[in-house]
N, C-alpha and C. Protein backbone atom coordinates (compact mmCIF):
# COMPACT_ATOMS: atom_id res chain seq x y z
N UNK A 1 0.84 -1.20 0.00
CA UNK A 1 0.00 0.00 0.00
C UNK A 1 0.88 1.25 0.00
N UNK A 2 -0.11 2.35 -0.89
CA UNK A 2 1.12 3.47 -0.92
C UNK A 2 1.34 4.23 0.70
N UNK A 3 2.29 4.45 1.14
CA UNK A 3 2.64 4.88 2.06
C UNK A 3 1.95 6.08 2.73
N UNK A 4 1.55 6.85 1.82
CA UNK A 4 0.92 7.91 1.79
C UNK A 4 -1.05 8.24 1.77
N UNK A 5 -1.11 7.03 1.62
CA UNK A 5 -2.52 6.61 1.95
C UNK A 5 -2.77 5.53 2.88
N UNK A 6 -1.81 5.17 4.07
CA UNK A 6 -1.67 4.54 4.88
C UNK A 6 -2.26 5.62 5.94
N UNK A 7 -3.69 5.01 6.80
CA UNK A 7 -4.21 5.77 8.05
C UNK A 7 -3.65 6.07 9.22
N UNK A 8 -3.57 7.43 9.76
CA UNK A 8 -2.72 7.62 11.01
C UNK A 8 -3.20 6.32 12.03
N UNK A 9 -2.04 6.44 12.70
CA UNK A 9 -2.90 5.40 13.80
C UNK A 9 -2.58 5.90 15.42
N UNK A 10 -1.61 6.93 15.55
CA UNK A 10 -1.11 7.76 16.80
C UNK A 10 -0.65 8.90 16.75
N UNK A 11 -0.04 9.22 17.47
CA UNK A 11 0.48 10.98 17.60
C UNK A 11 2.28 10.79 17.30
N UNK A 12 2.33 11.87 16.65
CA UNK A 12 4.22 11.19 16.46
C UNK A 12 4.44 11.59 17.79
N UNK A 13 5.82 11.24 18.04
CA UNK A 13 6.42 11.52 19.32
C UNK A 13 8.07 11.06 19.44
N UNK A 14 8.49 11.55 20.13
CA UNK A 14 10.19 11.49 20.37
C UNK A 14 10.47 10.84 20.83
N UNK A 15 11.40 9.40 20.63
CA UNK A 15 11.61 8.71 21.35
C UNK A 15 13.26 8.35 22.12
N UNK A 16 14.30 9.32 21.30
CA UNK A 16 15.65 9.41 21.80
C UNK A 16 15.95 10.57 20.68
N UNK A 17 17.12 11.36 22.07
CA UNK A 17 18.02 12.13 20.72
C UNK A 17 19.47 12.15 21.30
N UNK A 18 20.62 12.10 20.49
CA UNK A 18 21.70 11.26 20.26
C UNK A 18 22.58 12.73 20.01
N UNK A 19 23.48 13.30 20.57
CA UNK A 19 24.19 14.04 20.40
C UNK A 19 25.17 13.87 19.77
N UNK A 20 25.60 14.13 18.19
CA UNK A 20 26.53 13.60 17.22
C UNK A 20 27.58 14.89 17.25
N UNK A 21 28.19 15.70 17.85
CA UNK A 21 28.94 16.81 17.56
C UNK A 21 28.55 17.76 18.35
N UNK A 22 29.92 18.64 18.89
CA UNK A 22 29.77 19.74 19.48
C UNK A 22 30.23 20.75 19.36
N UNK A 23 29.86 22.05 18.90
CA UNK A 23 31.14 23.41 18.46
C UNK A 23 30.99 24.37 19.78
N UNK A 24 31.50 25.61 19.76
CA UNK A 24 31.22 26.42 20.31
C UNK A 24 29.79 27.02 20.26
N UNK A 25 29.45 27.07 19.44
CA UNK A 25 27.97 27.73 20.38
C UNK A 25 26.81 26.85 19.89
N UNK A 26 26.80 26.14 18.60
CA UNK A 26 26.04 24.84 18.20
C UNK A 26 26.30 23.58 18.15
N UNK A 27 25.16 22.76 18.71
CA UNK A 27 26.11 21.05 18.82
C UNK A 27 25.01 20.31 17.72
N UNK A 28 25.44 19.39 17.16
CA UNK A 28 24.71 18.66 15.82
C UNK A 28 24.04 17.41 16.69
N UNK A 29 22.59 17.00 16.69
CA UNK A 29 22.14 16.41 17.24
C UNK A 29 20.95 15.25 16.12
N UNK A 30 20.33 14.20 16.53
CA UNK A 30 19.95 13.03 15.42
C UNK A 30 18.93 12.96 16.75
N UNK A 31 17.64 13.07 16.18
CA UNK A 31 16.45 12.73 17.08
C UNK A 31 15.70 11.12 16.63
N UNK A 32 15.54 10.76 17.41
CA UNK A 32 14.58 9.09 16.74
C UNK A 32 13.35 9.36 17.47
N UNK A 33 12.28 9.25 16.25
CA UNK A 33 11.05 9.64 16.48
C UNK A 33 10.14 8.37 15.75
N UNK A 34 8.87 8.57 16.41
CA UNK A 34 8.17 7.81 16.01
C UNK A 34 6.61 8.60 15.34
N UNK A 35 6.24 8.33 13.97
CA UNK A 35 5.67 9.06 13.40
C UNK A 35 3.98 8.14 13.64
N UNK A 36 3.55 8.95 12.28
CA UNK A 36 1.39 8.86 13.13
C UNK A 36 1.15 7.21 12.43
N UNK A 37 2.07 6.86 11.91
CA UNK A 37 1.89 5.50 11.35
C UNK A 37 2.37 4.56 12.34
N UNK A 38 3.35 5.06 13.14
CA UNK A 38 3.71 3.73 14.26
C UNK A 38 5.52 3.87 13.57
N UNK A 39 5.74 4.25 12.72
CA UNK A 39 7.17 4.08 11.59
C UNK A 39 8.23 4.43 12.99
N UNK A 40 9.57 3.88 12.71
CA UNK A 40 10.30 4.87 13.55
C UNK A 40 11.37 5.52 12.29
N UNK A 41 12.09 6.66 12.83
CA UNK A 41 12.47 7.58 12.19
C UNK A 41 13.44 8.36 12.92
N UNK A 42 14.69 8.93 11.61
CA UNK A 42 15.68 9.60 12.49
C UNK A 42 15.20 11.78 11.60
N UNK A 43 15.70 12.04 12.31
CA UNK A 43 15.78 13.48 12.31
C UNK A 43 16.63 14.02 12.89
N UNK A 44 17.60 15.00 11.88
CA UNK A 44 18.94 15.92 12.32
C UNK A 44 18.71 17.34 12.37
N UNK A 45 19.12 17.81 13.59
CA UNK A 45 18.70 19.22 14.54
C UNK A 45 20.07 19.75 14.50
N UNK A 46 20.68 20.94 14.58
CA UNK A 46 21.20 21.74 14.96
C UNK A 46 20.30 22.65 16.23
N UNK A 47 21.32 22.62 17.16
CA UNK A 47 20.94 23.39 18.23
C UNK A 47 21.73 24.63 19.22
N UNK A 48 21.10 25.43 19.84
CA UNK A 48 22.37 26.52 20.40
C UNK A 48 22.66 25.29 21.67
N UNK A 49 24.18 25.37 21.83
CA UNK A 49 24.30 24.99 23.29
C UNK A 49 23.78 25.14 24.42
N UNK A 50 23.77 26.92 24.49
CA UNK A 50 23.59 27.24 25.46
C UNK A 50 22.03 27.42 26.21
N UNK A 51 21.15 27.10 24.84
CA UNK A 51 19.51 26.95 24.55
C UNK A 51 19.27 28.24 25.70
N UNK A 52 19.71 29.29 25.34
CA UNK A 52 18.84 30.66 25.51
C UNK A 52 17.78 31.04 24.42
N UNK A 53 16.95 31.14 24.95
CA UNK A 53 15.65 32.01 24.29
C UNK A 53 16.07 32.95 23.53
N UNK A 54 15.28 33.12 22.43
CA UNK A 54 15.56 34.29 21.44
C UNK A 54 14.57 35.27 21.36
N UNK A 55 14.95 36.88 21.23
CA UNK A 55 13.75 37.75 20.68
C UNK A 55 13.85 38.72 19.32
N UNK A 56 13.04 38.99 18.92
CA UNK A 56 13.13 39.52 17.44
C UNK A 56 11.96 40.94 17.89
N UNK A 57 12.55 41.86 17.37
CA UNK A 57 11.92 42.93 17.61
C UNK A 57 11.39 43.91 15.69
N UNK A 58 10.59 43.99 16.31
CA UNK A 58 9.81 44.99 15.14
C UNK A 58 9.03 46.14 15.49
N UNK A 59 10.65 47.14 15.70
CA UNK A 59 10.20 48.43 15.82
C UNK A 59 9.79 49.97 14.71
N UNK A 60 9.37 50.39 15.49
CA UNK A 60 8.69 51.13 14.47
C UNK A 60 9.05 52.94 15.06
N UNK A 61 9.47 53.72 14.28
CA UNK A 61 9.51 55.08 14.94
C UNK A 61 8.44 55.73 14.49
N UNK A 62 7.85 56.60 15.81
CA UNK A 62 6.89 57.25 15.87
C UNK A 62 6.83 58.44 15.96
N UNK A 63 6.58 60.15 15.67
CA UNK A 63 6.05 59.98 14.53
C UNK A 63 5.92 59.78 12.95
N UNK A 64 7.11 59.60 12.15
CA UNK A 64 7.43 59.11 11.69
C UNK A 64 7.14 58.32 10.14
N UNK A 65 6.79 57.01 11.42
CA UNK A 65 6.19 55.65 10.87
C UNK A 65 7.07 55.29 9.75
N UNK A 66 8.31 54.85 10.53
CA UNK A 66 9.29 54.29 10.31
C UNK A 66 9.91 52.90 10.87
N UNK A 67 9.76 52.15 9.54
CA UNK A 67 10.51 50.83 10.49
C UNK A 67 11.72 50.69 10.33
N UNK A 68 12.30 50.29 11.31
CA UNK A 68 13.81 50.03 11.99
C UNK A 68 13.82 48.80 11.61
N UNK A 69 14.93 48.63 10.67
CA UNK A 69 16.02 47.52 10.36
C UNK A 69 17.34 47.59 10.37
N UNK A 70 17.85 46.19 10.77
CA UNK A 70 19.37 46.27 10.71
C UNK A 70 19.83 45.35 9.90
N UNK A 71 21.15 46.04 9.09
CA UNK A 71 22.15 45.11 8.07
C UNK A 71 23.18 44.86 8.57
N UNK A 72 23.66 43.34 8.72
CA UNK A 72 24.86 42.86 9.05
C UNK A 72 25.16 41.91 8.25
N UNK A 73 26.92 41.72 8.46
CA UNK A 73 27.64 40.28 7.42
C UNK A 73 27.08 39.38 8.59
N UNK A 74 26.56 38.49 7.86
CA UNK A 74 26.04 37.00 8.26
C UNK A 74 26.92 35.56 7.69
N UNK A 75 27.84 35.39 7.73
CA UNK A 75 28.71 33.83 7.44
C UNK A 75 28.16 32.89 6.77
N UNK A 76 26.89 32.83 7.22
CA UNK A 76 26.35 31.59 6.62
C UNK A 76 25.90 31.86 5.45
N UNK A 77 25.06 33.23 5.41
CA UNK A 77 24.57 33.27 4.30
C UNK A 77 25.83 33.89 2.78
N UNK A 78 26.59 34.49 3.64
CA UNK A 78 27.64 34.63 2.64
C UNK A 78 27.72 36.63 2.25
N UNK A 79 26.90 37.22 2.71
CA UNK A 79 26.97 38.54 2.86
C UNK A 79 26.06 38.91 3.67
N UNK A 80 25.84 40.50 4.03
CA UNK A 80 24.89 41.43 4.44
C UNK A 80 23.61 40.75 4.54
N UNK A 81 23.31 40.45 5.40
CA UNK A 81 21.84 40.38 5.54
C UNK A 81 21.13 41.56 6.21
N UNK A 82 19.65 41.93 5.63
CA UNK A 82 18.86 42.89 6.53
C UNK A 82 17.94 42.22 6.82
N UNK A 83 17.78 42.19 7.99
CA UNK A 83 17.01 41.60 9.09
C UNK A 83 16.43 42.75 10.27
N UNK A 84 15.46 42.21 11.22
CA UNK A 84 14.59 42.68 12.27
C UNK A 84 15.90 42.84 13.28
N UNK A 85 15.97 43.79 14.21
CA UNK A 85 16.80 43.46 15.82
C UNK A 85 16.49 42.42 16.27
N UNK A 86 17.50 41.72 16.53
CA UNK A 86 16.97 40.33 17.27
C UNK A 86 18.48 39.97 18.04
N UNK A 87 18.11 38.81 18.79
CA UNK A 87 19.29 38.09 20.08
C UNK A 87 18.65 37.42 20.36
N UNK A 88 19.57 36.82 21.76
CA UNK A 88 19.30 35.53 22.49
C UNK A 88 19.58 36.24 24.40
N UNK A 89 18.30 35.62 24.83
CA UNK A 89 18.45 36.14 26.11
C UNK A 89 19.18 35.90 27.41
N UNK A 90 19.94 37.08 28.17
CA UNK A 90 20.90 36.69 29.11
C UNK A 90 19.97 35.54 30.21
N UNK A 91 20.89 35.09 30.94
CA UNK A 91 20.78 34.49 32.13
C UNK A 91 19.45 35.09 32.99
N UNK A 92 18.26 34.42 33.40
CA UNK A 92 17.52 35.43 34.14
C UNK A 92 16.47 36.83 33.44
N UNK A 93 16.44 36.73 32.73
CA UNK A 93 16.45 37.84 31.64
C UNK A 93 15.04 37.40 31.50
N UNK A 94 13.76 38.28 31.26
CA UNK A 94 12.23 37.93 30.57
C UNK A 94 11.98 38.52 29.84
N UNK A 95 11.42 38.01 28.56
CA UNK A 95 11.25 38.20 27.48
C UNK A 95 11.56 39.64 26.89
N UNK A 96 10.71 40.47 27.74
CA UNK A 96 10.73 41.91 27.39
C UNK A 96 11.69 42.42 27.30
N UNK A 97 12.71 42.14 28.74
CA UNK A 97 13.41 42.62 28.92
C UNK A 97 14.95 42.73 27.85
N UNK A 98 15.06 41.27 27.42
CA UNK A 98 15.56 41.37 26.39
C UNK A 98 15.39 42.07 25.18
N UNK A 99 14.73 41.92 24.56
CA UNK A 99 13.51 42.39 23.48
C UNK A 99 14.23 43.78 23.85
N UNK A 100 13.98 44.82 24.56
CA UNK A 100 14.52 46.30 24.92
C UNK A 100 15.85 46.20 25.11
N UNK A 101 16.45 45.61 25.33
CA UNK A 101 18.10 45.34 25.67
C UNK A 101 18.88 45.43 24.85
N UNK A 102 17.73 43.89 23.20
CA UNK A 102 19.04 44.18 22.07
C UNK A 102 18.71 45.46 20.95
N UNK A 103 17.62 45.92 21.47
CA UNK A 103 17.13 47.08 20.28
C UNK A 103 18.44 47.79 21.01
N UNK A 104 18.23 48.08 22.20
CA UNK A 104 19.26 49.45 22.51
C UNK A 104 20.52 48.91 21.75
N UNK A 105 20.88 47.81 22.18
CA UNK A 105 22.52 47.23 21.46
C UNK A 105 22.30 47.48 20.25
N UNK A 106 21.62 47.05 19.67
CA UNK A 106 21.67 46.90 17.87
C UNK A 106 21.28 48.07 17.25
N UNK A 107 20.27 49.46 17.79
CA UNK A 107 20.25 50.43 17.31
C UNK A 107 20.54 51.62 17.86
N UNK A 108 20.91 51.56 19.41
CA UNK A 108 20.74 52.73 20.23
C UNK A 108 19.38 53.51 20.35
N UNK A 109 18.30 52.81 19.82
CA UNK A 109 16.75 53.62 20.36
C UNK A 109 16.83 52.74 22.00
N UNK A 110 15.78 53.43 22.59
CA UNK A 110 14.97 52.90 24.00
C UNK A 110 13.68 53.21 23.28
N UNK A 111 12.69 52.10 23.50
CA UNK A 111 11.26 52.06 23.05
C UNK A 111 10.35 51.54 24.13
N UNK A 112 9.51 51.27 23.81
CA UNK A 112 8.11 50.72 24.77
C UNK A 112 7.48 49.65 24.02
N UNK A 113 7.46 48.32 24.52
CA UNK A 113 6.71 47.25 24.39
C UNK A 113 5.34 47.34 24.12
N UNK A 114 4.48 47.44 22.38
CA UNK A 114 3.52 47.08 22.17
C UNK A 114 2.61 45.85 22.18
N UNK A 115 3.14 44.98 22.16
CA UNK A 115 2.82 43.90 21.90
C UNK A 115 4.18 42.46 22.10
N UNK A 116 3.81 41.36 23.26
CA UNK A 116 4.66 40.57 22.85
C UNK A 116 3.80 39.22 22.71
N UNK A 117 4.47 38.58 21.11
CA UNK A 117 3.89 37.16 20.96
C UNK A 117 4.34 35.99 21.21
N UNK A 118 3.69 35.12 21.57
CA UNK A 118 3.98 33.80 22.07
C UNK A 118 5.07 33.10 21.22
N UNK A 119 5.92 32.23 21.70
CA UNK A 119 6.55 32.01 21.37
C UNK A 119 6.31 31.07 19.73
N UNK A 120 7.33 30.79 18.67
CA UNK A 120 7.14 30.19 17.59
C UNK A 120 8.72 29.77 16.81
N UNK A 121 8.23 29.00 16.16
CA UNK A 121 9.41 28.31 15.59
C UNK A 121 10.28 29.20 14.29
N UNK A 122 11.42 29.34 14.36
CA UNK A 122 12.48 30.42 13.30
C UNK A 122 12.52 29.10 12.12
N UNK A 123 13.12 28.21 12.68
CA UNK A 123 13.06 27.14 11.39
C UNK A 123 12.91 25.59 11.99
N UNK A 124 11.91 25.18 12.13
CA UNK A 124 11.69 23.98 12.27
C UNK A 124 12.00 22.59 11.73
N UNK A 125 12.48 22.98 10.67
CA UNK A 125 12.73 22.01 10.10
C UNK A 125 14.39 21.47 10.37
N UNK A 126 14.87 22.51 11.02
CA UNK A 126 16.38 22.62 11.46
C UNK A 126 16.67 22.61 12.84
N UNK A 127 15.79 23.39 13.13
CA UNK A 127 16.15 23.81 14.87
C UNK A 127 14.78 23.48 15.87
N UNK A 128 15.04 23.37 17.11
CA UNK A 128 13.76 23.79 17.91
C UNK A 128 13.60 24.77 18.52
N UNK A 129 14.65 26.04 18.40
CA UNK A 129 14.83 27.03 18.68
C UNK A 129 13.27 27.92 18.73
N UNK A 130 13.06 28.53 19.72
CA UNK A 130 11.96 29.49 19.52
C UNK A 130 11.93 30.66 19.86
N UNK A 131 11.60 31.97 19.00
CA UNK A 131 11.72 33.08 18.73
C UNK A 131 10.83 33.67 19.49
N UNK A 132 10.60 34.59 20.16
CA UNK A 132 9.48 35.57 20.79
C UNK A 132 9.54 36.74 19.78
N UNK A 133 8.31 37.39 19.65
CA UNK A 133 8.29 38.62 18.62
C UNK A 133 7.71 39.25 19.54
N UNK A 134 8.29 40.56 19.05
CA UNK A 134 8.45 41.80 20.53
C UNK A 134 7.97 42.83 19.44
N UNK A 135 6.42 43.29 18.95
CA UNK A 135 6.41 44.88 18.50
C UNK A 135 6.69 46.02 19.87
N UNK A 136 7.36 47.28 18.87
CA UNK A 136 8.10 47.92 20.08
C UNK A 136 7.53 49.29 19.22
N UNK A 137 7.13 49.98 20.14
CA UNK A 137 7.28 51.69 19.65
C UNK A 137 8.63 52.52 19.98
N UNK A 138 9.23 53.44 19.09
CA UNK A 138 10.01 53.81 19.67
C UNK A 138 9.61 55.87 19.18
N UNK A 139 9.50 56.41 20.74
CA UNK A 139 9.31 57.50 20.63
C UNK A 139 10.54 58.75 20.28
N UNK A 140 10.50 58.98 19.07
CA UNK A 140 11.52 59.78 18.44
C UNK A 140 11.36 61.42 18.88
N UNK A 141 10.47 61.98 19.90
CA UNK A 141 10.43 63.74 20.64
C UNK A 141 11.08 63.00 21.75
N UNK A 142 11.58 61.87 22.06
CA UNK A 142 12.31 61.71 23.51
C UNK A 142 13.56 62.04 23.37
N UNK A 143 14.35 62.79 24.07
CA UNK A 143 15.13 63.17 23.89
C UNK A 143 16.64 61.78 24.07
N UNK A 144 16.26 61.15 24.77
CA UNK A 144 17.32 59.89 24.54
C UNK A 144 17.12 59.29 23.11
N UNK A 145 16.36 59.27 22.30
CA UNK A 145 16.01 59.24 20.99
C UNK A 145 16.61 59.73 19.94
N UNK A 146 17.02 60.64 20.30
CA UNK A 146 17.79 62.48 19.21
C UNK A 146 18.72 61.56 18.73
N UNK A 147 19.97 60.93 19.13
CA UNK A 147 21.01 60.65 18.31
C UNK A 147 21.34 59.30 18.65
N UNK A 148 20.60 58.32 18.44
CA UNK A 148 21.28 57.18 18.81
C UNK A 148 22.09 56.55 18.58
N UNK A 149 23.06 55.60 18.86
CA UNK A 149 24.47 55.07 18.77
C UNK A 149 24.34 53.70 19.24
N UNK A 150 24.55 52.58 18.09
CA UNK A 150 24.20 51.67 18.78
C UNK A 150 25.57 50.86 19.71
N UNK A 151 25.16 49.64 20.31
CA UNK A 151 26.44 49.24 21.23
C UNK A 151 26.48 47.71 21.07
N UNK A 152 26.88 47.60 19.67
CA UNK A 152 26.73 45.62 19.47
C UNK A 152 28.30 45.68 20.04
N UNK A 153 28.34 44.24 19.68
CA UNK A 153 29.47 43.17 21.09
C UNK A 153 30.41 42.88 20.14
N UNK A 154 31.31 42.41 20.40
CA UNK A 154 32.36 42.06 20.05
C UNK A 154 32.51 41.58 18.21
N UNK A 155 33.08 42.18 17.48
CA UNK A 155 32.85 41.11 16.47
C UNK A 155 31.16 41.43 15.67
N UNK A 156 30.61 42.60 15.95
CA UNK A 156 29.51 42.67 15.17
C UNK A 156 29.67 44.13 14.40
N UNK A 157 29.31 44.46 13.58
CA UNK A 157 29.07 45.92 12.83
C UNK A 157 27.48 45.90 12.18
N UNK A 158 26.89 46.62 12.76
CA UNK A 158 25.85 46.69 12.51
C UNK A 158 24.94 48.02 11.84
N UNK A 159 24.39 48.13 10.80
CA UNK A 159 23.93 49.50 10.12
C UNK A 159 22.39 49.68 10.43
N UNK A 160 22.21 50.61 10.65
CA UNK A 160 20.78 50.53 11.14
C UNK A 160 19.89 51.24 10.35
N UNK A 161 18.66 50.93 9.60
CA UNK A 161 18.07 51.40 8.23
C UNK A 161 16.71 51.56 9.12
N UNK A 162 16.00 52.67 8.17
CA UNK A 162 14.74 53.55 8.56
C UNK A 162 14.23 53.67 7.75
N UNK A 163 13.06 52.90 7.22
CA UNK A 163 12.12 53.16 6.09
C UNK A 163 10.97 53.44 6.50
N UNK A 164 10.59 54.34 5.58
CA UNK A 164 9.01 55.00 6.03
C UNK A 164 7.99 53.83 5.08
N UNK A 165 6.77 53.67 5.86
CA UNK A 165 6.00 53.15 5.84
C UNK A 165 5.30 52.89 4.60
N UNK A 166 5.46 53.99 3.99
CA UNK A 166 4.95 53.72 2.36
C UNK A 166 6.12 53.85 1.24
N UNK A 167 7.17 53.51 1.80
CA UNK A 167 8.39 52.77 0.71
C UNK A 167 8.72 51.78 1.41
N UNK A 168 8.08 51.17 2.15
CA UNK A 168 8.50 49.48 2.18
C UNK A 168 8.31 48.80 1.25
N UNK A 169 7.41 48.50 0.51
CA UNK A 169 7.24 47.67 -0.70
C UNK A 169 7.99 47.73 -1.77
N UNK A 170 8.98 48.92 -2.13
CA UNK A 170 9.38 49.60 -3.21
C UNK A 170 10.76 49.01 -2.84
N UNK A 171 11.16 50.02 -1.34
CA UNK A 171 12.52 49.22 -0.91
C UNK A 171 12.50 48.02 -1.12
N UNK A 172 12.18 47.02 -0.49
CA UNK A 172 11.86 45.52 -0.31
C UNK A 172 12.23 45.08 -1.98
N UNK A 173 11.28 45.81 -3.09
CA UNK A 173 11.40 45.20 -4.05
C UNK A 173 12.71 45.50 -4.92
N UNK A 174 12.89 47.00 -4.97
CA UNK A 174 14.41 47.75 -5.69
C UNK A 174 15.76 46.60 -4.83
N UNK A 175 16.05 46.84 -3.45
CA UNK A 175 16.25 46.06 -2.79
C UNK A 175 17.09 44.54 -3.04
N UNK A 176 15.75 43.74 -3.37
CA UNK A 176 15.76 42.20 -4.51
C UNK A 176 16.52 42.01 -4.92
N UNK A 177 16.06 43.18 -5.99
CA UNK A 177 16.23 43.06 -7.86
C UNK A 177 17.60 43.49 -8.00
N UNK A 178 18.57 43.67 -6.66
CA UNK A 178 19.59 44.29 -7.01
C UNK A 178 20.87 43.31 -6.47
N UNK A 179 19.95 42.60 -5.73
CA UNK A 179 20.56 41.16 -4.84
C UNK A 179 21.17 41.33 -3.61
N UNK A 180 20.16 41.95 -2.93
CA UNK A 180 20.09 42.80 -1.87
C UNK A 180 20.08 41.00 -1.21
N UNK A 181 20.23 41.21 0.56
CA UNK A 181 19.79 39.37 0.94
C UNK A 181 18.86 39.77 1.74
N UNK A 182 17.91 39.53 2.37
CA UNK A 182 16.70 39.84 3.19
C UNK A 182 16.86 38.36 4.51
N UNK A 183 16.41 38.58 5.79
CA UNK A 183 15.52 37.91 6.12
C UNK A 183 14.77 37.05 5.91
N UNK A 184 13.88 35.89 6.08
CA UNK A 184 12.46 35.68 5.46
C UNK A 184 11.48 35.99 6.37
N UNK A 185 11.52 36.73 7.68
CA UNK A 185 11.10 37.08 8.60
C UNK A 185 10.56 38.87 8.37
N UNK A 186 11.78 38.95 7.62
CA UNK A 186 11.44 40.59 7.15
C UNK A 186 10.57 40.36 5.85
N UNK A 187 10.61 39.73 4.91
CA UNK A 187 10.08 38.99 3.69
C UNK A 187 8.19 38.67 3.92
N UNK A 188 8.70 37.96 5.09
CA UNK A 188 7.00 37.71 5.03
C UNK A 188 6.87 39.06 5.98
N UNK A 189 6.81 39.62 6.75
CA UNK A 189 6.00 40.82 7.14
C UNK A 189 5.51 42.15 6.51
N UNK A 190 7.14 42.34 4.86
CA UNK A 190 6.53 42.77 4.03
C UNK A 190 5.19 42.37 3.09
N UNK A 191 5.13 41.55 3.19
CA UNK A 191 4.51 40.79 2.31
C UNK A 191 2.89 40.88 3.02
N UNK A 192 2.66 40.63 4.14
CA UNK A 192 1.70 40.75 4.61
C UNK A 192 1.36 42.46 4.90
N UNK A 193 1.85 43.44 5.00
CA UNK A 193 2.20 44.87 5.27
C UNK A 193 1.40 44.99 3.93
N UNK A 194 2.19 44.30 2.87
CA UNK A 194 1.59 45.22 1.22
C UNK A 194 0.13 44.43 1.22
N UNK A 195 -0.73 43.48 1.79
CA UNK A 195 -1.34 43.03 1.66
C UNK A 195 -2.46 43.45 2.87
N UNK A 196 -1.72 43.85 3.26
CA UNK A 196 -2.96 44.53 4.56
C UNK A 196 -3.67 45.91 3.47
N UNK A 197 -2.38 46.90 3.01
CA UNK A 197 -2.52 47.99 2.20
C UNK A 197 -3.40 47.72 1.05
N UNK A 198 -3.26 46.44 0.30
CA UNK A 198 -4.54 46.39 -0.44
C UNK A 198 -5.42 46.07 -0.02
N UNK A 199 -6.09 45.59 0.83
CA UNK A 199 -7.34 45.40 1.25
C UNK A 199 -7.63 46.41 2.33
N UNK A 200 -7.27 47.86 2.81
CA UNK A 200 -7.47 49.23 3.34
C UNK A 200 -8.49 49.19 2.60
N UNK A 201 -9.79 49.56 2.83
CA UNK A 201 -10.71 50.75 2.23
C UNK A 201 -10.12 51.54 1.95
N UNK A 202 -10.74 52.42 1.09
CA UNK A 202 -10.31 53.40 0.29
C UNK A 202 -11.29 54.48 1.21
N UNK A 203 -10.67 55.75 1.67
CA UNK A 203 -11.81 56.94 1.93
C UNK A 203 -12.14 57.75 0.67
C-alpha cells in the first residue's frame, strides 16, 4: 500500500536524541522519532548549546512611521543580511526585557513594548529554537532618541536602516532586484504589510 494513503494510527512523538557533535555555540544532534503511522524515524537538529531564548523585535519610529532595520555580514549566508533586531536572552532575563536590551545594542533607540507574541518556531525544520516577537514603539520627541548610537558586542558591525511606511514595498522590491539578501522574517511581514494595504478601504 502506498505509504501515503496509509491511516494515522497515533500521535508522532520522540523517542531518543543522540548528540553527534559539538562546536562552540552549536552542537549537531539526530532525534529518533516515532511518526502517526507507528514508523520509527531519524531526524537531524542543529541546536544553540547554550539553549537561551531568542527575541526579534519589530520596531517602528513614531512619529514618523518608520521601520527600523538592521544590516549585518552573516557567514552563513555569505553577505549582508537585513534583518529585524533580534538576540538571544541573558541568564535570568524575561522576554521583554531582552527584546529592549538588544534594540538598545543593535540600534541605540529605548522604546516601549507594544505587543509581545507567544513564542514560535524560526526554522523547524532545522532547529527547535523558539523566537518571541516583541512589536516595540520607539518614541523619536524623547530626547534619549535624538542621536542614537548603537552598542553591538564584540565582532559585530551593525547599520541601522529607517524606512518610512509607504516605501517598504518599493525598498523591499528595488532592494531584490539588485541582490540585496533579506531575512524571510522581514520577507513575510513585508509581504503581509503590502497586503494589509490592499485590502485598506479606500476613503
Amino acid at each position: 500500500m502506498d505509504e501515503s494513503k496509509q491511516e494515522a494510527i497515533g500521535n508522532p512523538a520522540e523517542l531518543s536524541r543522540e548528540r553527534l557533535a559539538n562546536g562552540k555555540a552549536l552542537c549537531f544532534e539526530r532525534i529518533q522519532w516515532r511518526d502517526e503511522r507507528g514508523r520509527e524515524r531519524f531526524w537531524e537538529t542543529v541546536e544553540r548549546v547554550s539553549r537561551r531564548p531568542a527575541v526579534l523585535l519589530i520596531p517602528w519610529l513614531r512619529p514618523s512611521n518608520r521601520l527600523v532595520l538592521v544590516r549585518q555580514y552573516r557567514p552563513p549566508a555569505g553577505g549582508k543580511v537585513i534583518e529585524f533586531p533580534a538576540g538571544l536572552a541573558d541568564e535570568g532575563e524575561e522576554p521583554g526585557q531582552s527584546g529592549l536590551r538588544e534594540l538598545y545594542e543593535e540600534t541605540g533607540y529605548r522604546g516601549r513594548i507594544v505587543s509581545l507574541w507567544p513564542g514560535s518556531f524560526n526554522s523547524p525544520g532545522l532547529s527547535g529554537e523558539q523566537v518571541r516577537v516583541i512589536h516595540v514603539e520607539i518614541d523619536e520627541m524623547e530626547p534619549q532618541n535624538a542621536r542614537p548610537e548603537p552598542h553591538p558586542d564584540a565582532g559585530e558591525c551593525i547599520e541601522v536602516l529607517r524606512i518610512p511606511d509607504g516605501e517598504l514595498p518599493d525598498f523591499f522590491e528595488r532592494e531584490s532586484k539588485a541582490g540585496v539578501l533579506f531575512d524571510s522574517k522581514v520577507a513575510a511581514y513585508v509581504a503581509g504589510f503590502v497586503q494589509s494595504m490592499r485590502l485598506k478601504p479606500e476613503c
